[in-house]
PDB file of N, CA and C in Angstrom:
ATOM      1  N   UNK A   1     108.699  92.270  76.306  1.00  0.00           N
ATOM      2  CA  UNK A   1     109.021  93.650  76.569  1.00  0.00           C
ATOM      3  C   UNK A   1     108.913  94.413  75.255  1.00  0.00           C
ATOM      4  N   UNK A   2     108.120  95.600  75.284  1.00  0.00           N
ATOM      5  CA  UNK A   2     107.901  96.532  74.022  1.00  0.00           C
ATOM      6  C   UNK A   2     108.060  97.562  74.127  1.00  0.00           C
ATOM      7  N   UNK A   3     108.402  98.370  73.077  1.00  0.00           N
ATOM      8  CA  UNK A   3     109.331  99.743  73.167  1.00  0.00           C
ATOM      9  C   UNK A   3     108.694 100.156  74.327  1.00  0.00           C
ATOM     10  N   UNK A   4     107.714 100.381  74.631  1.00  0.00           N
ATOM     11  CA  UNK A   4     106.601 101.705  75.589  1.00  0.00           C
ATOM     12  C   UNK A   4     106.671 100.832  76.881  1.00  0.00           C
ATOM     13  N   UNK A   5     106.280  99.471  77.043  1.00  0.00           N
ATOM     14  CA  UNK A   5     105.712  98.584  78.054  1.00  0.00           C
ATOM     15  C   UNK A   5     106.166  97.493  78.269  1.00  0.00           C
ATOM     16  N   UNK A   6     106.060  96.795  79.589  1.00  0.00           N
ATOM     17  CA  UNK A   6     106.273  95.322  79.578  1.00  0.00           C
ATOM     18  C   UNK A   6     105.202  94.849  79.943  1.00  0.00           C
ATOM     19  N   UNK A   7     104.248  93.500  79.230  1.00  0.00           N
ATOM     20  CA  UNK A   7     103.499  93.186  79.962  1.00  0.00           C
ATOM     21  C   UNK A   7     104.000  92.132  80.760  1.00  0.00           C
ATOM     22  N   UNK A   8     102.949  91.552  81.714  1.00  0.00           N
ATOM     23  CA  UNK A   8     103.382  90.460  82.436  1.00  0.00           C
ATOM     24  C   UNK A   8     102.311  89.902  83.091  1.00  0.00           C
ATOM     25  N   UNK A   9     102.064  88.590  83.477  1.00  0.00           N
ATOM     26  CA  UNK A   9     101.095  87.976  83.934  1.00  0.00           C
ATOM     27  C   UNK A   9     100.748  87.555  85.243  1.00  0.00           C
ATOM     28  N   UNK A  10      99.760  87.907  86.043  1.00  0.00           N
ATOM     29  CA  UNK A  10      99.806  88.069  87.529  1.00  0.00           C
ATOM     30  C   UNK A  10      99.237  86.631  87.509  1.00  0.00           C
ATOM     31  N   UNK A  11      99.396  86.257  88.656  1.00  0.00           N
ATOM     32  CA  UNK A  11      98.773  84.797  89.344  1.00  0.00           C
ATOM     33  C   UNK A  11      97.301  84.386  88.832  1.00  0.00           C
ATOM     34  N   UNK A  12      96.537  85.426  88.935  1.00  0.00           N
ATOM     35  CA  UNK A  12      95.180  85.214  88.028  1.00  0.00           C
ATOM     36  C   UNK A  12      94.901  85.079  86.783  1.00  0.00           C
ATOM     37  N   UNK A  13      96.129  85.094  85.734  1.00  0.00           N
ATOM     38  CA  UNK A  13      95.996  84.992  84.748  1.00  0.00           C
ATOM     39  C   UNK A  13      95.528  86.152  83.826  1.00  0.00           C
ATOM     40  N   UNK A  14      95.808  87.663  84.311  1.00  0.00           N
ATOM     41  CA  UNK A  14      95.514  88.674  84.144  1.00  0.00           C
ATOM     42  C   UNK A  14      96.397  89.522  83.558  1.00  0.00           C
ATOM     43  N   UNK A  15      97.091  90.451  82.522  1.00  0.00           N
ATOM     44  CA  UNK A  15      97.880  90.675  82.227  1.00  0.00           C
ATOM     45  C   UNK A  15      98.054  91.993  82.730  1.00  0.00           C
ATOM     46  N   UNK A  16      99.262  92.207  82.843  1.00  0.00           N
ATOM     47  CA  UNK A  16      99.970  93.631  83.804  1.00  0.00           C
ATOM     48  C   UNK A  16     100.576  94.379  82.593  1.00  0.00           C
ATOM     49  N   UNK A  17     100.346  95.809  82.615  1.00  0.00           N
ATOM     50  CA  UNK A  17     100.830  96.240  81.581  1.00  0.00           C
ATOM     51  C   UNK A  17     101.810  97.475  82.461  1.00  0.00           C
ATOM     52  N   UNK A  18     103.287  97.172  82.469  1.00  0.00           N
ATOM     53  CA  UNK A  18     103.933  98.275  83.126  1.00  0.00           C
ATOM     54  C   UNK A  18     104.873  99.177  82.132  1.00  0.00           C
ATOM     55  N   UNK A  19     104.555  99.975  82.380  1.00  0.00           N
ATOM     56  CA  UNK A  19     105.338 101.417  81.721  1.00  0.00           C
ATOM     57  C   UNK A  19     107.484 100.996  82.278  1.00  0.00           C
ATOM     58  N   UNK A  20     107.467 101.219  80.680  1.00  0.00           N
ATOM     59  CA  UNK A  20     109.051 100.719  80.738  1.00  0.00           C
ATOM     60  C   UNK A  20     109.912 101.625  81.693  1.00  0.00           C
ATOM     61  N   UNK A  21     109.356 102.492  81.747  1.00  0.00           N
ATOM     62  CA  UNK A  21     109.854 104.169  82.575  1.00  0.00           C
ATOM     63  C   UNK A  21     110.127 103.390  84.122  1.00  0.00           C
ATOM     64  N   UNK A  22     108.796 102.950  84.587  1.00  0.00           N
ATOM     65  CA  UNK A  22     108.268 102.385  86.008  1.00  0.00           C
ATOM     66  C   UNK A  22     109.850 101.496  86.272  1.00  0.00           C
ATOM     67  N   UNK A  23     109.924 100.609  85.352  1.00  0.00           N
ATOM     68  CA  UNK A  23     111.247  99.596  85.215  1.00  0.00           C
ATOM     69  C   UNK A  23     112.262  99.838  85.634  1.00  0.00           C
ATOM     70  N   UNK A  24     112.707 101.006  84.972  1.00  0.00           N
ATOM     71  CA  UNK A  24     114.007 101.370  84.766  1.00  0.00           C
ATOM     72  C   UNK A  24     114.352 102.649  86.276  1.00  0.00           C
ATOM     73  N   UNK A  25     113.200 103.222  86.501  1.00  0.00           N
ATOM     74  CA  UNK A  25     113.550 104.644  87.831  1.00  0.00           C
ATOM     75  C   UNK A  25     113.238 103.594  89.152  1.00  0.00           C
ATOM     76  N   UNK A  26     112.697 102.228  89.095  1.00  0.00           N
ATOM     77  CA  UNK A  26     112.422 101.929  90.628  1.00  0.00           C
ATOM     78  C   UNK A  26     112.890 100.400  90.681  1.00  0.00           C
ATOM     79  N   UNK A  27     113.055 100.063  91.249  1.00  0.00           N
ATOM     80  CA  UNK A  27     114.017  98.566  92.457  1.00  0.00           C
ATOM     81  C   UNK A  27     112.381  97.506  91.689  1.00  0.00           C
ATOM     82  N   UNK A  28     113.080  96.496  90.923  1.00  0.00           N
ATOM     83  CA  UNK A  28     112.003  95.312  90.932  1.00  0.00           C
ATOM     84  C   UNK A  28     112.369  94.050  91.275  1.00  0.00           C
ATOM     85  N   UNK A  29     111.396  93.467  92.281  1.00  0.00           N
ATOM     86  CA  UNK A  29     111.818  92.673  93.236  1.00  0.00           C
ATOM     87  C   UNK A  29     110.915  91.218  92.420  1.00  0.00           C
ATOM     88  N   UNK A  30     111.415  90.150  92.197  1.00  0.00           N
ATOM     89  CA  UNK A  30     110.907  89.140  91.291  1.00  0.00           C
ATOM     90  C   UNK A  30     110.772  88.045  91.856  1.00  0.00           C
ATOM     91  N   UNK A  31     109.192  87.896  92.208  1.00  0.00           N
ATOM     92  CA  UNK A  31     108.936  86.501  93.272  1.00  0.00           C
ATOM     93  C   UNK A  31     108.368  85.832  92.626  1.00  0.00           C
ATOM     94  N   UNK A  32     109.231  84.573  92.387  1.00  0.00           N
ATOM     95  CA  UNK A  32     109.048  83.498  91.564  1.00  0.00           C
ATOM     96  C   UNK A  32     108.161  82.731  92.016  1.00  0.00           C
ATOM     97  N   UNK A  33     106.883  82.208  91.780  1.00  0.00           N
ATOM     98  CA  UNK A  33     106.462  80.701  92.644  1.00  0.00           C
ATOM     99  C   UNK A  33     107.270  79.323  92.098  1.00  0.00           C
ATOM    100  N   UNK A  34     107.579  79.292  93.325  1.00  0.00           N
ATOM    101  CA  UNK A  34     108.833  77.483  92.737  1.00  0.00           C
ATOM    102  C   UNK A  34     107.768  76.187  93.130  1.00  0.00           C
ATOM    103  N   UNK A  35     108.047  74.749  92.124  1.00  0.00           N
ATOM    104  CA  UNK A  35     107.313  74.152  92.763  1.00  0.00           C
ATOM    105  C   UNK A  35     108.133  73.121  94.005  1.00  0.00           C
ATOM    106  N   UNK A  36     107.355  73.027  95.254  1.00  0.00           N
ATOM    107  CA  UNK A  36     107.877  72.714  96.435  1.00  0.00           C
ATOM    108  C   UNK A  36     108.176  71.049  95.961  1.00  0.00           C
ATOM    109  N   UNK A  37     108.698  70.708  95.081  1.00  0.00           N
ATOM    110  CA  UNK A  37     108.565  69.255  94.961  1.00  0.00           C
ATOM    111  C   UNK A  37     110.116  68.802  93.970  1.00  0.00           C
TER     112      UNK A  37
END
């Protein structure tokens, strides 16, 4: 997490760059993949 942004890494191995603003004004819902084992 950085002053401006958080990045974060989608399933593809792609990096997400979200505005810290986005974070903080809306509901984030955090779906973990678990391993089934």
């Amino acid at each position: 997490m950085g002053l401006r942004a958080t990045v974060a890494r989608s399933r593809d191995e792609e990096d997400l760059i979200i505005p810290n603003a986005m974070l903080v004004q809306n509901s984030v819902t955090n779906y973990t993949l678990r391993d089934p084992t």
